[in-house]
Protein backbone atom coordinates (compact mmCIF):
# COMPACT_ATOMS: atom_id res chain seq x y z
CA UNK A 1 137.97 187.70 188.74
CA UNK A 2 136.69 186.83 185.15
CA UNK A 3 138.86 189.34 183.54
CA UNK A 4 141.80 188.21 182.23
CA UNK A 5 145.15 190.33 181.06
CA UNK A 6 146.57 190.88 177.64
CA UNK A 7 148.64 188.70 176.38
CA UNK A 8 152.24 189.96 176.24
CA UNK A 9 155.86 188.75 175.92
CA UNK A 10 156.12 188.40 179.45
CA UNK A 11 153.17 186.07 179.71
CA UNK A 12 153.83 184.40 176.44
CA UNK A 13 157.46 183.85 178.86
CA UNK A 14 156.10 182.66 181.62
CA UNK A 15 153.93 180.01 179.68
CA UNK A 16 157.05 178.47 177.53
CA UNK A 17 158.54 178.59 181.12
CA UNK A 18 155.59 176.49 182.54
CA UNK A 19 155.37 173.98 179.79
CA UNK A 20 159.18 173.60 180.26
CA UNK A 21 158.55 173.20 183.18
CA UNK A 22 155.68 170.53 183.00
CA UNK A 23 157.89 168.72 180.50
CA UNK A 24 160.66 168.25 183.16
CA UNK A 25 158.64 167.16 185.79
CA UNK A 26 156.89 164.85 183.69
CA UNK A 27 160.49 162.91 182.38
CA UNK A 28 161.37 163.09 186.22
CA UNK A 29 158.50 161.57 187.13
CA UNK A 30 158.62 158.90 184.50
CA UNK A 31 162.79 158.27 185.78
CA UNK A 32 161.83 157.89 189.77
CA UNK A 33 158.22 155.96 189.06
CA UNK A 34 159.04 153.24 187.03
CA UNK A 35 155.78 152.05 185.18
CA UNK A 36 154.90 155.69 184.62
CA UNK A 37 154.72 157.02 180.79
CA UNK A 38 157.17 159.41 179.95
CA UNK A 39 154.66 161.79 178.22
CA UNK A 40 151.20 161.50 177.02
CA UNK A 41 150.10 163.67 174.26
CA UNK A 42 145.99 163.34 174.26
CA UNK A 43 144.01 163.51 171.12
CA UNK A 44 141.60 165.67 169.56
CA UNK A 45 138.63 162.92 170.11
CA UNK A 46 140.32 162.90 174.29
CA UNK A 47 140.09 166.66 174.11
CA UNK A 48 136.49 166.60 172.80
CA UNK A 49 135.61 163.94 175.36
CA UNK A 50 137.00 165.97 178.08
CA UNK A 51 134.97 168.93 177.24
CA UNK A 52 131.63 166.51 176.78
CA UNK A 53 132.59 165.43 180.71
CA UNK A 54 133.13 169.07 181.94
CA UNK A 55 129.56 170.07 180.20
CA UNK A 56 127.86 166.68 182.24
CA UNK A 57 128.32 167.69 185.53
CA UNK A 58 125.93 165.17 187.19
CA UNK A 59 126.82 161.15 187.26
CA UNK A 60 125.26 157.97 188.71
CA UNK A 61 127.98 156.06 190.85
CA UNK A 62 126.88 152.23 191.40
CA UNK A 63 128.42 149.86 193.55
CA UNK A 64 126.87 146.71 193.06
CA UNK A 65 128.87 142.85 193.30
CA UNK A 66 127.86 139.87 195.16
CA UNK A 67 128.45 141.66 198.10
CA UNK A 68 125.59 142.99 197.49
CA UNK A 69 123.84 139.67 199.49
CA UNK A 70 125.53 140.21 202.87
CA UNK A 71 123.90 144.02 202.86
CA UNK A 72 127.16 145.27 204.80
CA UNK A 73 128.70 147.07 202.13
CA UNK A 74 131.26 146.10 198.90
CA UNK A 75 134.43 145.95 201.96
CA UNK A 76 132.13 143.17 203.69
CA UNK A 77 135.02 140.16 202.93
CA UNK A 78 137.54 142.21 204.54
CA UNK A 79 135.97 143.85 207.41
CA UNK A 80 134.73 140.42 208.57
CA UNK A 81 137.55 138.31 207.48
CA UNK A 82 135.69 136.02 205.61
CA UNK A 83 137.74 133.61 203.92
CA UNK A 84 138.28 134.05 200.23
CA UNK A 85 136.97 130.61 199.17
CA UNK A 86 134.24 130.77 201.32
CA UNK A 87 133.37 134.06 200.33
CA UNK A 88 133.36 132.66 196.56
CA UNK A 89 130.30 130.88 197.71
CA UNK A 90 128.20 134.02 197.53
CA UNK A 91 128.38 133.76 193.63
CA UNK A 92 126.45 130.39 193.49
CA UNK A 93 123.40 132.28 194.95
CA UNK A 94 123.78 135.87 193.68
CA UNK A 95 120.47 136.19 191.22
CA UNK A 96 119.15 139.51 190.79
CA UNK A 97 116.05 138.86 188.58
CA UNK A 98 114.69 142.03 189.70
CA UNK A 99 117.88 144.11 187.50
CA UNK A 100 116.78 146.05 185.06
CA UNK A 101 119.22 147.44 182.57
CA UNK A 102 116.08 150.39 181.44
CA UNK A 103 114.65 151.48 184.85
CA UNK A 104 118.36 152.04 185.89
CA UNK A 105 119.12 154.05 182.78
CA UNK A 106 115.74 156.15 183.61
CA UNK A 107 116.19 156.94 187.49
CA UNK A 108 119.80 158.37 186.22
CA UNK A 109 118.23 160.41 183.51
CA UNK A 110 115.58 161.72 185.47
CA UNK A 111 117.50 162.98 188.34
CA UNK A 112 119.03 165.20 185.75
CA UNK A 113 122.22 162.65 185.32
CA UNK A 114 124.23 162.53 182.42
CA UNK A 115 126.49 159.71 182.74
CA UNK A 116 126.72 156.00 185.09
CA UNK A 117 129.95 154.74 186.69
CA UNK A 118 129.60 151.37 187.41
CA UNK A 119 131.62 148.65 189.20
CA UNK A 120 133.31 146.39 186.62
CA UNK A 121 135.01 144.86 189.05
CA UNK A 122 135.88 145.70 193.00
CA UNK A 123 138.51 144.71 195.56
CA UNK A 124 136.68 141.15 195.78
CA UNK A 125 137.64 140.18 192.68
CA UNK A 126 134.42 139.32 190.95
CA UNK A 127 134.03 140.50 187.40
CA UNK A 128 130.41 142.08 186.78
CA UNK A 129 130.76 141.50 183.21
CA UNK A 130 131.30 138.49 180.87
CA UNK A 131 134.93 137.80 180.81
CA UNK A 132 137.45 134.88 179.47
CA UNK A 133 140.41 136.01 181.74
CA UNK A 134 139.02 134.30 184.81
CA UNK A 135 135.39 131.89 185.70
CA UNK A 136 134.77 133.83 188.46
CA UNK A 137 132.31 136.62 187.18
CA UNK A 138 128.38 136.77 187.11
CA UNK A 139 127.92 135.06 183.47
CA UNK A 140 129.69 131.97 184.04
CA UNK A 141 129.45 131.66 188.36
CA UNK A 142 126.44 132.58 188.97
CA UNK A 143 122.84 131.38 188.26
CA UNK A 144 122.09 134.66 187.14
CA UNK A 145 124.08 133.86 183.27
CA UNK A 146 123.53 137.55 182.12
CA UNK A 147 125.68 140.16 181.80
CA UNK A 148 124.74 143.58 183.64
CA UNK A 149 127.41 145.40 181.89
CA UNK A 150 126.67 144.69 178.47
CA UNK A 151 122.72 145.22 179.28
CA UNK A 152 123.35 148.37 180.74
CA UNK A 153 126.05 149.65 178.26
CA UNK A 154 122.84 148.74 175.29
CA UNK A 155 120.44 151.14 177.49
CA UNK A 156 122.68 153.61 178.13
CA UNK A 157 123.12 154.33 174.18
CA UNK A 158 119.45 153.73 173.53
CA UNK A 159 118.95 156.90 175.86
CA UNK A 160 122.01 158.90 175.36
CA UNK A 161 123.90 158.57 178.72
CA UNK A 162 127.10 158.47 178.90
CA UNK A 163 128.49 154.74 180.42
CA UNK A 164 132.22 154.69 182.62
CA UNK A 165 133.51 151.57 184.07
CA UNK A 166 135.05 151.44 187.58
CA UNK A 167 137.62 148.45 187.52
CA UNK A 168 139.67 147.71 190.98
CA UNK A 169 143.30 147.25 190.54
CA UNK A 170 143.34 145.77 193.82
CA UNK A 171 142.28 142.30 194.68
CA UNK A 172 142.06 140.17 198.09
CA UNK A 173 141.60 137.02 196.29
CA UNK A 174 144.01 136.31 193.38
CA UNK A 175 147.41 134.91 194.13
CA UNK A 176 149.33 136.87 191.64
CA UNK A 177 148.11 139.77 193.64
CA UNK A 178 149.49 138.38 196.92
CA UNK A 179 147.13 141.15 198.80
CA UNK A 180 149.19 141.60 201.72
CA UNK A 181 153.15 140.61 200.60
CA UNK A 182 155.92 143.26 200.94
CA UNK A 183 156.35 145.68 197.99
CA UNK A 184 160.47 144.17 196.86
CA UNK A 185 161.76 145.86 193.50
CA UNK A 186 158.54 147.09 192.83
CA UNK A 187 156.46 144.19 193.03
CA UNK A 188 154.78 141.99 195.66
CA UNK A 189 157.29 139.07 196.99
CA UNK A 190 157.06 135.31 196.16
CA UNK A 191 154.16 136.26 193.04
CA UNK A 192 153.71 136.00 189.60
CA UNK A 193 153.38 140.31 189.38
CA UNK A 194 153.60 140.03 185.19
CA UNK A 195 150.62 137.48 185.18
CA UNK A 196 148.47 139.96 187.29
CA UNK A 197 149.53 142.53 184.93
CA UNK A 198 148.58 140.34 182.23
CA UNK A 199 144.99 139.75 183.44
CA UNK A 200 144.20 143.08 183.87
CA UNK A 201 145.46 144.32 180.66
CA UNK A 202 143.34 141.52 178.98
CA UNK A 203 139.93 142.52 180.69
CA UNK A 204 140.44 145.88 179.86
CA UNK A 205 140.69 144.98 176.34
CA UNK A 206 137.68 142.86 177.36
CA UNK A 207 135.63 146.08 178.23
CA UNK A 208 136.17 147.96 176.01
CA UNK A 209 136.29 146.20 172.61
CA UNK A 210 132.84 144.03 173.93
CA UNK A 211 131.43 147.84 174.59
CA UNK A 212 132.20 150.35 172.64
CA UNK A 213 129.92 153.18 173.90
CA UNK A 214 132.09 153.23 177.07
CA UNK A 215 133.50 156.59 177.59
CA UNK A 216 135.71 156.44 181.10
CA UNK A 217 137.84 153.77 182.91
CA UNK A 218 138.06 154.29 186.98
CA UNK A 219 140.32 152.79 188.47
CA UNK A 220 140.72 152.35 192.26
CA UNK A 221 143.19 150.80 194.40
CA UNK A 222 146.86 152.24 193.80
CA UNK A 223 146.58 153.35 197.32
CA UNK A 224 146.59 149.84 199.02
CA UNK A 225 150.31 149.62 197.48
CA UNK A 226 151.64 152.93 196.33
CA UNK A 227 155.35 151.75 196.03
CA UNK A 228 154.42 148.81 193.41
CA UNK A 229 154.71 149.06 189.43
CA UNK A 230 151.42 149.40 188.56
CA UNK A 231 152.50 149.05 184.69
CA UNK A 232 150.62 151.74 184.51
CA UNK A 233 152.96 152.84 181.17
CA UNK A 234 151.07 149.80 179.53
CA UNK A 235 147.80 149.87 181.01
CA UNK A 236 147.20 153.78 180.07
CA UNK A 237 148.85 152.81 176.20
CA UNK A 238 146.79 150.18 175.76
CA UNK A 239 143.08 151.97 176.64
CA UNK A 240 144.59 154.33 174.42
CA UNK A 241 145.05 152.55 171.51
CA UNK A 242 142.08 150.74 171.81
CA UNK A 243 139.71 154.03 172.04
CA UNK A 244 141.76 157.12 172.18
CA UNK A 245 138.34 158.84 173.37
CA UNK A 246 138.31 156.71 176.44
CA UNK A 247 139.10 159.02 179.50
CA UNK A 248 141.40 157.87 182.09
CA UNK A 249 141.13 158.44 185.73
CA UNK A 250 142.40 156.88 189.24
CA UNK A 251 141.22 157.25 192.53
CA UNK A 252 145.16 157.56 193.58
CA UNK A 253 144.72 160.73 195.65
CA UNK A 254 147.37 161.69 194.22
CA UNK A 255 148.53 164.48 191.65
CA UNK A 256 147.65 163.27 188.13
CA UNK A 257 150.10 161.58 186.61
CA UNK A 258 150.81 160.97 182.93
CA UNK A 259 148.24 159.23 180.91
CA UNK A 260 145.24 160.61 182.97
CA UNK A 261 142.57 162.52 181.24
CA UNK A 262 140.34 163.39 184.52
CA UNK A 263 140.79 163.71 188.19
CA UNK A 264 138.79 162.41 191.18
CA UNK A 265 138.12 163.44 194.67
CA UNK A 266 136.62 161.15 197.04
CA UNK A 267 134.38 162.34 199.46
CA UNK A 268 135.50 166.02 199.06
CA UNK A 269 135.47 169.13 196.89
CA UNK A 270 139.03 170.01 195.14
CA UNK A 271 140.73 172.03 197.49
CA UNK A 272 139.36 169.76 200.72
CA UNK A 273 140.11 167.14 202.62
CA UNK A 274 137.33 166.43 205.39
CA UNK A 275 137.49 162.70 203.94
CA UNK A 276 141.10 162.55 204.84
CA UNK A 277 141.49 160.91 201.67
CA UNK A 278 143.08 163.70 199.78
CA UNK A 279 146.19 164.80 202.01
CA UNK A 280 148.48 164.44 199.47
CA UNK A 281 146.04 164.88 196.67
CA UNK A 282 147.36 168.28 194.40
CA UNK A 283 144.58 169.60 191.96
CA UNK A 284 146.10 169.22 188.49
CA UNK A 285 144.98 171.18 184.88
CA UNK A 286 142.22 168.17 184.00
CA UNK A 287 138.67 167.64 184.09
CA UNK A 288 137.46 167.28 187.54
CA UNK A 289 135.02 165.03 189.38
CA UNK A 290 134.10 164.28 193.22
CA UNK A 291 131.87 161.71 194.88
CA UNK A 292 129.97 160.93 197.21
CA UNK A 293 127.59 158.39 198.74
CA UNK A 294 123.44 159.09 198.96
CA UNK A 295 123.84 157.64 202.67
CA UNK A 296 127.32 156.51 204.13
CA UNK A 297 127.85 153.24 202.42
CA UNK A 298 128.68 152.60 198.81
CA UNK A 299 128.05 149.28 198.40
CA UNK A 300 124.63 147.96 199.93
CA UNK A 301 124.26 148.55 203.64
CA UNK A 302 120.47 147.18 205.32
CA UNK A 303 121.92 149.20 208.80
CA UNK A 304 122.54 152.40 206.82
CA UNK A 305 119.81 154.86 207.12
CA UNK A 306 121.83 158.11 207.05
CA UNK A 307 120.01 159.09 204.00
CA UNK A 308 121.04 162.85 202.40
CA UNK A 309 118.20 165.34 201.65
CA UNK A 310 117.61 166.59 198.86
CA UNK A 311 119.18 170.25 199.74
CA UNK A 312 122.30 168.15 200.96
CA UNK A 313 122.54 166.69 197.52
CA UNK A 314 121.85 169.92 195.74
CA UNK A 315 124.29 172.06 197.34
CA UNK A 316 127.20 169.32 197.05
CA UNK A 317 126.12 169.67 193.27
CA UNK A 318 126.04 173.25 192.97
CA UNK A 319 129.47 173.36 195.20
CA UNK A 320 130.99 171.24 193.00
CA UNK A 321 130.31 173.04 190.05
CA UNK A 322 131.27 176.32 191.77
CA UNK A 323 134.72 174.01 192.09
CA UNK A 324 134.96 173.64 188.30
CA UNK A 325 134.02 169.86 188.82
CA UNK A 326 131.01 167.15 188.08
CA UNK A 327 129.50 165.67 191.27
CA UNK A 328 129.31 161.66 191.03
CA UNK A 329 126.14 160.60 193.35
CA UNK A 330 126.90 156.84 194.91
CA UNK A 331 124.08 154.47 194.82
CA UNK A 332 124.40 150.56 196.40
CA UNK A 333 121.67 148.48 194.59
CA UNK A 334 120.26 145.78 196.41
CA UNK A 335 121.08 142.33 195.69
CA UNK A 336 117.44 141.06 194.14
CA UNK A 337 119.04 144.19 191.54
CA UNK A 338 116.13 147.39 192.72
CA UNK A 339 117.69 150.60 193.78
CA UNK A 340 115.46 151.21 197.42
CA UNK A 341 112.89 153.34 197.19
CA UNK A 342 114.57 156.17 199.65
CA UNK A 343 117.43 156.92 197.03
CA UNK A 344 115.06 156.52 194.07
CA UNK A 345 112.31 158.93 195.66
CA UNK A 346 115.37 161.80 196.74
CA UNK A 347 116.68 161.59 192.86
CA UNK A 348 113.24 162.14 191.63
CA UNK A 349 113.12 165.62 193.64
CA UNK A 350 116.80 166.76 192.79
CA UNK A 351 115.54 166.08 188.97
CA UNK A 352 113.02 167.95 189.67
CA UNK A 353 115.10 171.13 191.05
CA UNK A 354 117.33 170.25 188.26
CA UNK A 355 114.56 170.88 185.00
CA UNK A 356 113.97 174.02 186.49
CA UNK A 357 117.72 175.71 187.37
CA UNK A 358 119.95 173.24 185.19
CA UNK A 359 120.65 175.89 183.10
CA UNK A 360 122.99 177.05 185.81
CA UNK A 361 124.47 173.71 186.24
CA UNK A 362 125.49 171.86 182.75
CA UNK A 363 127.69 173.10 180.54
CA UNK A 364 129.07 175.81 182.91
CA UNK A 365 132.62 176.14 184.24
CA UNK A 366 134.09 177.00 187.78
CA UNK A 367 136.62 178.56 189.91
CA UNK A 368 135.49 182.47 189.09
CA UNK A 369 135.99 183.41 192.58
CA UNK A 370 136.87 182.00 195.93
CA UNK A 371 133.43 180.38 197.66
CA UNK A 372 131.93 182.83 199.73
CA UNK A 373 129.75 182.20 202.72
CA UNK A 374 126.71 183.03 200.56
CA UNK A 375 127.57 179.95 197.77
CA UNK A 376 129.51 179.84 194.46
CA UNK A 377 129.51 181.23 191.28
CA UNK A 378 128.95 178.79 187.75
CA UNK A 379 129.31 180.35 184.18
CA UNK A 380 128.23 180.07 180.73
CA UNK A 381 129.29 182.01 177.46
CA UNK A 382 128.85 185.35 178.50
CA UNK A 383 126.34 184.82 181.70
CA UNK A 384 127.10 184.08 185.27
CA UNK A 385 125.22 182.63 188.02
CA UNK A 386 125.33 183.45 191.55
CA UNK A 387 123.97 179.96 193.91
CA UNK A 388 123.10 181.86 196.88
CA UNK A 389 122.98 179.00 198.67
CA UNK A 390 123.28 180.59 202.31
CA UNK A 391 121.04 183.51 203.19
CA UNK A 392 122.89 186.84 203.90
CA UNK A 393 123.11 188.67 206.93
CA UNK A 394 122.73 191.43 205.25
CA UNK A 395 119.83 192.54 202.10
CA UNK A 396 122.67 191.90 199.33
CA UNK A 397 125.88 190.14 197.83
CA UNK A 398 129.00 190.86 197.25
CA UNK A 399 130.60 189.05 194.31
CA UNK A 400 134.12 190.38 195.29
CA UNK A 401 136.34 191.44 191.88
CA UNK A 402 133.57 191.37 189.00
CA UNK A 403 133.79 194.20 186.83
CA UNK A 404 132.16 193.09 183.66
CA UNK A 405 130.20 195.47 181.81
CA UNK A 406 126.42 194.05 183.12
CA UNK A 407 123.55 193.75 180.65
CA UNK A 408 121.00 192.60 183.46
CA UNK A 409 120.55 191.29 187.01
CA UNK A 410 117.75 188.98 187.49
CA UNK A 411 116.42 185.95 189.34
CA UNK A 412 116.68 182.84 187.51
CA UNK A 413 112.94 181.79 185.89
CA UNK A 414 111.06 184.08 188.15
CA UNK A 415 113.07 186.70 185.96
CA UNK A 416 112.61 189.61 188.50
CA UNK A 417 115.22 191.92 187.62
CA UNK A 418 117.51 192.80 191.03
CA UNK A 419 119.29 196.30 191.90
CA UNK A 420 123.15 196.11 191.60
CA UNK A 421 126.06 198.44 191.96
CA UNK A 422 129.60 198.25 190.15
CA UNK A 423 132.01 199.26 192.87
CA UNK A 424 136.00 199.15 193.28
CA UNK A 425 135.82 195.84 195.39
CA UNK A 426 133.10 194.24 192.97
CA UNK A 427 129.91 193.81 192.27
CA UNK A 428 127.14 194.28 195.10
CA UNK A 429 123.76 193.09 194.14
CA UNK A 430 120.76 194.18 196.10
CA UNK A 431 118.17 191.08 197.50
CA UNK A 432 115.78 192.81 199.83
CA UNK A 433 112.02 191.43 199.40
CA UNK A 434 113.37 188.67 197.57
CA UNK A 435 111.82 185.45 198.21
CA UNK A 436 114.90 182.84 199.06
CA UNK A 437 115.00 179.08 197.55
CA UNK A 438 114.37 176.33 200.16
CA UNK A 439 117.23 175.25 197.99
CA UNK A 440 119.43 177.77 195.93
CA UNK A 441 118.44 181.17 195.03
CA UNK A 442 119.62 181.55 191.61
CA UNK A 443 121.19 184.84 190.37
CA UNK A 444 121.21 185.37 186.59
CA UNK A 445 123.48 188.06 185.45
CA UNK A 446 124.04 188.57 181.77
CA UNK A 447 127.37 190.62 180.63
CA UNK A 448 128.03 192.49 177.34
């Protein structure tokens, strides 16, 4: 399970092999996608960053827009056909004087959250953020004449969290998007595909020249028209150049493609596809990350009371990180700007859970063993932790292939030691008169 072989010539084969390998299928993809880069060498500050994201584990998603008002979620101009210019109108009213950039930054950092992905911009087209490529964002249309973004990105540094930017590359509303046209060539028919390009390339060098501290981009969208040329050559160059510790990811649920430095699951763990987003989705080698909503709608929903408990919440954490990946928790503001009380009092309890048994959370890495019907293993350095998150039939575990030399067995903070056995199948470790977790019953084992 943890132990690895020797390196020998025949391994030090097979990886040339692979690389070769990796190589080829990256110029092939770059000859039958055109728009895709032909290679993408990251560097050492991308590396670093990637590690910093694997070691978070635990984000804030926000959906927030003028959509916000309607209280039917961010999809509310589509699912009810409004009309785009009428649904411009909900900018002349959108005022959240209630937003506040610090109490934001704090409900993040004390559920035990390490980073905020925000909505730059979604599928309506309205810019959260003060921008010169179009009048229709929240300085300049609405009465509001402050820039969320900006205060946000300001907190976010003050308090050491770590700040990504969602931006859409779909958009209902634009006519050089011509949402709807057939896909000819590679781009939609009868539209100006170069100028869409164009404005999207120039708020992205909008974002993240006006702030700095931003470590992701997340996009979303390449799914409403696979078969176009996303440019994505030129978009991934240019974040790039402009930050080369910027990490790249997009919600394509797809295979990562070149120029990516993370990859997202929506709605499911790597591996899954309950969602039915991820059909065609293949796990690549970079940092991964899965969300999910607190109730069932992203964007603000007044019908939606399908709240998740706290233990939901906690085990799609700890299963994630069992899964190698960083759980992204979605939270729809209201439009007056106040998160509801229901999703700020449930993050105040998982922060809660997550001062005391963190320790098996950040920083550790995944995919030790195949999830068993007890829970998932994380580790870190040399010790490993066992989320027995389902309570066994039987008095003990089974962590199937361990055979670590083992320094100590022990519950995590009660620190009762536990009786284990090293056996041919793995390691079996011995729970009777143990008093189970409401939540996760942490095993601490330390190896020599």
């Amino acid at each position: 399970m943890i132990n690895k072989p020797e390196t020998d010539i025949n391994s030090m084969k097979l990886g040339f092999f692979t690389l070769l390998l990796s190589f080829m299928l990256t110029l092939s993809m770059a000859q039958t996608h055109p728009g895709y880069l032909a290679s993408y060498t990251p560097s050492p500050e991308n590396l670093a960053q990637r590690e910093k994201l694997q070691d978070m584990k635990f984000g804030l998603f926000i959906h927030w827009g003028i959509y916000s008002i309607l209280g039917d979620g961010e999809w509310v101009m589509h699912e009810e056909k409004i009309p785009y210019d009428n649904y411009k109108k909900l900018a002349t009213f959108f005022n959240p004087q209630e937003f506040n950039a610090k109490e934001w930054v704090q409900l993040a950092k004390n559920a035990g959250m390490k980073y905020i992905t925000i909505t730059s911009r979604h599928h309506d087209g309205f810019s959260m953020f003060r921008t010169k490529a179009s009048p229709y964002n929240i300085v300049d249309a609405t009465p509001f004449h402050r820039d969320p973004i900006k205060e946000l990105a300001e907190e976010c540094a003050n308090e050491g969290i770590g700040l990504n930017l969602y931006y859409s590359l779909l958009d209902w509303g634009r006519p050089d998007y011509g949402f709807g046209k057939p896909i000819v060539n590679g781009a939609p028919a009868d539209t100006d595909w170069n100028s869409y390009i164009t404005f999207m390339k120039t708020q992205l060098t909008e974002l993240i020249t006006n702030y700095p501290n931003i470590r992701g981009i997340w996009f979303d969208g390449n799914w409403e028209r696979p078969d176009v040329n996303w440019h994505y050559d030129e978009l991934y160059t240019l974040i790039h150049q402009l930050n080369p510790k910027i990490l790249v990811g997009n919600n394509h649920h797809l295979a990562p493609i070149p120029g990516e430095d993370f990859q997202m699951f929506e709605r499911d763990l790597p591996g899954q596809n309950k969602s039915g987003f991820s059909a065609t989705s293949k796990i690549g080698n970079l940092p991964l990350e899965t969300c999910e909503t607190i109730n069932n709608s992203w964007g603000f929903n007044i019908k939606d009371n399908n709240y998740k408990s706290v233990k939901q919440i906690i085990h799609y954490l700890v299963n994630a990180a069992g899964k190698n990946a960083n759980f992204l928790l979605n939270v729809g503001p209201m439009p007056n700007g106040k998160i509801q009380e229901e999703f700020a009092d449930t993050l105040a309890q998982v922060g809660q859970w997550m001062q005391k048994n963190g320790s098996s959370i950040y920083g550790t890495r995944g995919n030790l063993m195949t999830p068993q019907d007890w829970g998932v293993l994380t580790m870190k350095d040399k010790t490993i932790f066992a989320h027995v998150l389902q309570k066994p039939a039987q008095s003990e575990i089974l962590i199937p292939g361990m055979h670590e030399k083992i320094a100590k067995v022990a519950l995590l903070n009660k620190g009762a030691k536990l009786a284990y056995k090293q056996r041919t199948d793995g390691l079996v470790v011995y729970l009777k008169d143990t008093v189970y977790d409401p939540y996760d019953t942490i095993i601490q084992i330390s190896t020599r």
